[in-house]
Protein backbone atom coordinates (compact mmCIF):
# COMPACT_ATOMS: atom_id res chain seq x y z
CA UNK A 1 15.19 -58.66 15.58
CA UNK A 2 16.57 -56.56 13.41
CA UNK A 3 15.27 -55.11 9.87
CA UNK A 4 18.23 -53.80 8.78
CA UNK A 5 19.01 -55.29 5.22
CA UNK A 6 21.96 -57.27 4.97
CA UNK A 7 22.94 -55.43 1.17
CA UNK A 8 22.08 -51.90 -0.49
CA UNK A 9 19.95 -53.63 -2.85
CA UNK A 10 17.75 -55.35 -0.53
CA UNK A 11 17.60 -51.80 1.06
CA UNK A 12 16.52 -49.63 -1.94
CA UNK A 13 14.16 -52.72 -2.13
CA UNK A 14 12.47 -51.34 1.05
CA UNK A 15 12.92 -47.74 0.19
CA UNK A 16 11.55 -47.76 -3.50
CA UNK A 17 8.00 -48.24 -2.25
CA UNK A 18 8.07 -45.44 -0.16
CA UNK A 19 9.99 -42.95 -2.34
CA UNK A 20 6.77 -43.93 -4.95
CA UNK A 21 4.77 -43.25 -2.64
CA UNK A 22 6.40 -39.81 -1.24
CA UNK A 23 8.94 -38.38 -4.18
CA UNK A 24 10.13 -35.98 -2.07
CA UNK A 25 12.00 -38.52 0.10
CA UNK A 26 13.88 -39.48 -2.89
CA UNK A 27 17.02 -37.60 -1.77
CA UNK A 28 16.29 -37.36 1.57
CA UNK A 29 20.02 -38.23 2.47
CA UNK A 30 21.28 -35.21 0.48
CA UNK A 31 19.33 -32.92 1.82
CA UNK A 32 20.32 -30.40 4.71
CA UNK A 33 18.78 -30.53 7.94
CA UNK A 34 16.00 -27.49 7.27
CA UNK A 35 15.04 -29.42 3.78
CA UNK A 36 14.63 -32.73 5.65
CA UNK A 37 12.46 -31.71 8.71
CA UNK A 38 10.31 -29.71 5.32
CA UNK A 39 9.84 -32.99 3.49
CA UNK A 40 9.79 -35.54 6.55
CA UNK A 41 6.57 -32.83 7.75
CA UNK A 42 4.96 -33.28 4.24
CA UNK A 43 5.16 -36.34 4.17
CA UNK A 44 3.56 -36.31 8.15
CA UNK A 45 1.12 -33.99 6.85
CA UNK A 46 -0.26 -36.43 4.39
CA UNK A 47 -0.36 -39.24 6.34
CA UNK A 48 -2.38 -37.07 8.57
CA UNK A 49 -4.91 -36.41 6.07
CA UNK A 50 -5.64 -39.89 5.11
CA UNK A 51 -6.09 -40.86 8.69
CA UNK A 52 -8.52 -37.98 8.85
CA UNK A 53 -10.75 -39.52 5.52
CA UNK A 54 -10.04 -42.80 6.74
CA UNK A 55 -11.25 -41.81 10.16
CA UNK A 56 -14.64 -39.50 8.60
CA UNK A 57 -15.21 -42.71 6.18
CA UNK A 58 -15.36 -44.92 9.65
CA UNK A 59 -17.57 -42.77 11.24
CA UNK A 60 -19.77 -42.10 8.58
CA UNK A 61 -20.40 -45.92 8.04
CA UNK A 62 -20.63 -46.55 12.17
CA UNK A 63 -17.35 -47.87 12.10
CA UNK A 64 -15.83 -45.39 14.55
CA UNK A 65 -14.29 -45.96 18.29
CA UNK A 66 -16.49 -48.79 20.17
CA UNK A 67 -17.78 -47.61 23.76
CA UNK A 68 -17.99 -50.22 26.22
């Protein structure tokens, strides 16, 4: 099954949310290739820090990885 929307304003539908959410993917399509890679790893990069409080707020309240 595809995601792929069917016109470009069902697609800037799906890519508002994340452009709010990370600006600097706003022109991600003009960008050059060494610009891209720097604002897809930002964007990585902060990701990775939420999982990291998400993951210290888990543990913290005994919510971390289940043994057994």
């Amino acid at each position: 099954m595809s995601v792929t929307p069917a016109n470009p304003d069902d697609e800037r539908s799906l890519r508002d949310p994340l452009i709010e959410r990370f600006p600097q993917l706003a022109d991600i399509g003009g960008m050059d290739d060494d610009r891209r890679i720097d604002a897809l790893r930002g964007v990585l990069d902060d990701l990775q820090h939420e999982l990291d409080a998400i993951g210290r707020s888990d543990a913290s309240h005994g919510r971390g990885a289940h043994h057994g």
